[in-house]
Protein backbone atom coordinates (compact mmCIF):
# COMPACT_ATOMS: atom_id res chain seq x y z
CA UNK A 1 -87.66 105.18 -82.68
CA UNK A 2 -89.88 102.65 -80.68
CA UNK A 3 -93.08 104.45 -82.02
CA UNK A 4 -91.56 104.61 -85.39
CA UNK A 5 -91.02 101.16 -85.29
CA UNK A 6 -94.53 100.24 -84.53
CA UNK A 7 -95.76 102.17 -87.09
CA UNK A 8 -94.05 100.34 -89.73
CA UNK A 9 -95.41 96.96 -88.36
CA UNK A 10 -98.93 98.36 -88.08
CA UNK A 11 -98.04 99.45 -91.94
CA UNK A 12 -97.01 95.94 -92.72
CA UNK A 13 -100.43 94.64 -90.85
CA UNK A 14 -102.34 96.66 -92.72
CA UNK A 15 -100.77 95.51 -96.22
CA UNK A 16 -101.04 92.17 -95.08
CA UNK A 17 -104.87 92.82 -94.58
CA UNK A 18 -105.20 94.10 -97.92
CA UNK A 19 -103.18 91.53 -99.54
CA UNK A 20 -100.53 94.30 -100.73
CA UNK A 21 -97.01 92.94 -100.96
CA UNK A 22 -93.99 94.67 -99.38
CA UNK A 23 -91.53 96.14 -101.88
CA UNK A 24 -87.76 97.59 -100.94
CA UNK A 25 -87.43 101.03 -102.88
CA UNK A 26 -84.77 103.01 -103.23
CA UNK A 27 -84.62 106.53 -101.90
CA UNK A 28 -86.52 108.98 -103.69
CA UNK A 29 -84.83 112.07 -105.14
CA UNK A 30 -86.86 114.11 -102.07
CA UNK A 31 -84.74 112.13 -99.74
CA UNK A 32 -81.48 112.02 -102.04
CA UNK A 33 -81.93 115.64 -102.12
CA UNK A 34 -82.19 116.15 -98.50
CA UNK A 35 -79.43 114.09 -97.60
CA UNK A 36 -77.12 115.59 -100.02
CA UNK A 37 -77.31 119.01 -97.93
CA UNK A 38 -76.28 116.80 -95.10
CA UNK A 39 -72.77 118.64 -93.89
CA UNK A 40 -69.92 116.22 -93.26
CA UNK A 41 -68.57 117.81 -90.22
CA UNK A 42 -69.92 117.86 -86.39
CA UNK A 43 -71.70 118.87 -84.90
CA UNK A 44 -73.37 120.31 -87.96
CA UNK A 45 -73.84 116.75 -89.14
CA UNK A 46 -76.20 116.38 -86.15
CA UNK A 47 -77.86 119.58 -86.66
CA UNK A 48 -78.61 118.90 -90.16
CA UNK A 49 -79.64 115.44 -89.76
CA UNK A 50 -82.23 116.50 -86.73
CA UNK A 51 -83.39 119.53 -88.63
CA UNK A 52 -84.13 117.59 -91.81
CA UNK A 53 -85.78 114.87 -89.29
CA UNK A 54 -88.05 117.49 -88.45
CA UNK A 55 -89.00 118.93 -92.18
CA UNK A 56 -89.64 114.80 -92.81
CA UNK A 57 -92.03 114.82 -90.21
CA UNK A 58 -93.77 118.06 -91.12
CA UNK A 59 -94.03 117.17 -94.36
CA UNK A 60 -95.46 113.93 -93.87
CA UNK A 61 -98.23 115.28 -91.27
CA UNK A 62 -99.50 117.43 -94.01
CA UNK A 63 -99.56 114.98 -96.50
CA UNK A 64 -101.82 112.49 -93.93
CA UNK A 65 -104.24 115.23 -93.06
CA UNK A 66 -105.22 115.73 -97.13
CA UNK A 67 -104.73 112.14 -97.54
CA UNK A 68 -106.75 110.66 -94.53
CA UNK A 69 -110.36 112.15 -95.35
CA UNK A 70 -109.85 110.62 -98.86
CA UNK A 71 -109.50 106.94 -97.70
CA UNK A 72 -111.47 103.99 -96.18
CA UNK A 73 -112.78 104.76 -92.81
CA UNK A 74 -110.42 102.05 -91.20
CA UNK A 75 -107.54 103.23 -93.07
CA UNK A 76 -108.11 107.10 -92.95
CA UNK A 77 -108.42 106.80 -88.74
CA UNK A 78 -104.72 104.88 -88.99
CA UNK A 79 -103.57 107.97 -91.44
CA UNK A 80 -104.78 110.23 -88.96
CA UNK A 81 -103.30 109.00 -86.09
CA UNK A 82 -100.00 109.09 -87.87
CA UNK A 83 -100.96 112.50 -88.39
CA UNK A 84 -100.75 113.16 -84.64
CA UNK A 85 -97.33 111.29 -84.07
CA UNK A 86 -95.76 112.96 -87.01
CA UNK A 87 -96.81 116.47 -85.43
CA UNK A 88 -95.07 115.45 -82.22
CA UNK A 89 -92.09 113.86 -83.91
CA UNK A 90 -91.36 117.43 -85.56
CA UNK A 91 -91.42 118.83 -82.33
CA UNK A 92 -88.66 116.42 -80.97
CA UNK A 93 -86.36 116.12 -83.69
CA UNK A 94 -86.08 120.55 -83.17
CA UNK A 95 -85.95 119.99 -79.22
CA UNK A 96 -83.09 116.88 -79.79
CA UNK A 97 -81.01 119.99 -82.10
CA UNK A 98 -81.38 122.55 -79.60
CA UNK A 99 -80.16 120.23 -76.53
CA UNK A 100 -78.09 118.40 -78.51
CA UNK A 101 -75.97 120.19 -80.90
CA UNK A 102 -74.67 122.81 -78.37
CA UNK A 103 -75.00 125.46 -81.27
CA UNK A 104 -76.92 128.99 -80.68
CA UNK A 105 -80.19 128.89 -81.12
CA UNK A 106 -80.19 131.66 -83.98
CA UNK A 107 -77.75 129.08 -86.14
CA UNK A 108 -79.94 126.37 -85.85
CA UNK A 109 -82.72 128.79 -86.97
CA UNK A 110 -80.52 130.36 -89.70
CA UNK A 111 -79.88 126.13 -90.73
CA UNK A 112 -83.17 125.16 -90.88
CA UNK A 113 -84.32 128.07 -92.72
CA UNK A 114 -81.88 127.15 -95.49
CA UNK A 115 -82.90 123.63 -95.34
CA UNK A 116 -86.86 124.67 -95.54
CA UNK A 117 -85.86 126.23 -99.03
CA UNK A 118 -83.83 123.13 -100.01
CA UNK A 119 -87.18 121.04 -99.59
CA UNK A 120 -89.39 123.40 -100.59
CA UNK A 121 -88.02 122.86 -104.35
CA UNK A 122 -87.59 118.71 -104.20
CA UNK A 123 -91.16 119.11 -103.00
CA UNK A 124 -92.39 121.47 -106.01
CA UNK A 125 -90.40 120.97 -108.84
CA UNK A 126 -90.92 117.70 -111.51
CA UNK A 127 -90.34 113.98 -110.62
CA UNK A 128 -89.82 111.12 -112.63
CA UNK A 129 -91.23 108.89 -109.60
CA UNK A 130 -93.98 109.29 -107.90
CA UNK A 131 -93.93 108.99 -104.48
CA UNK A 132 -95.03 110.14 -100.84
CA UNK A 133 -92.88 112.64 -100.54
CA UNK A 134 -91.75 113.22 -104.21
CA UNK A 135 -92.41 116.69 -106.36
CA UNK A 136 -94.87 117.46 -108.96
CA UNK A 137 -95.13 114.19 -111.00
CA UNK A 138 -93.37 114.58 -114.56
């Protein structure tokens, strides 16, 4: 959370540096769509909330490694070491469900499976918005 944190004020820096304002937006249908497969009950709520955590994450380091070669030098070494922290941060959020959840381990596989294919399609089929981690833009 701490290194999450930072990142977002090293983010603002950075926009301040470029003279980009901040803007609040709402969630985008990837998220929407992720956090309507959210179960209501624990500790699956957990389980799902870690495992989609994790898919975040993932999906976010591969979208800095094709995105960091593409940008200014100062910009594409920040993307890349965001790269790196987003790797690790997958990592934890699957550790945190195993330790945490006190489910078997083939459940939380079987889980995150089914959530893989849940954000497989927001990440493939059309969006109306485009965003970082939105579909194929309409």
């Amino acid at each position: 959370a701490r290194e999450e944190l930072r990142h977002f004020e090293q983010v603002r820096s950075i926009m301040d540096e470029m003279d980009i304002p901040f803007e609040r937006l709402s969630a985008s249908r990837y998220a929407g769509g992720l956090r309507d497969a959210v179960r209501h009950e624990e500790p699956f709520k957990l389980l799902d909330m870690l495992l989609i955590g994790a898919l975040i994450e993932a999906r976010s380091c591969e979208r800095f490694a094709k995105i960091a070669p593409r940008l200014p030098e100062k910009l594409g070494r920040f993307y890349s070491g965001l790269l790196a922290s987003e790797a690790r941060h997958f990592e934890h959020y699957i550790a945190f469900a195993k330790s945490e959840c006190g489910l078997a381990e083939d459940e939380i596989d079987t889980r995150l499976e089914e959530l893989k294919a849940i954000e497989a399609a927001l990440i493939s089929e059309p969006d109306d918005e485009f965003r970082f981690h939105s579909g194929l833009p309409r």
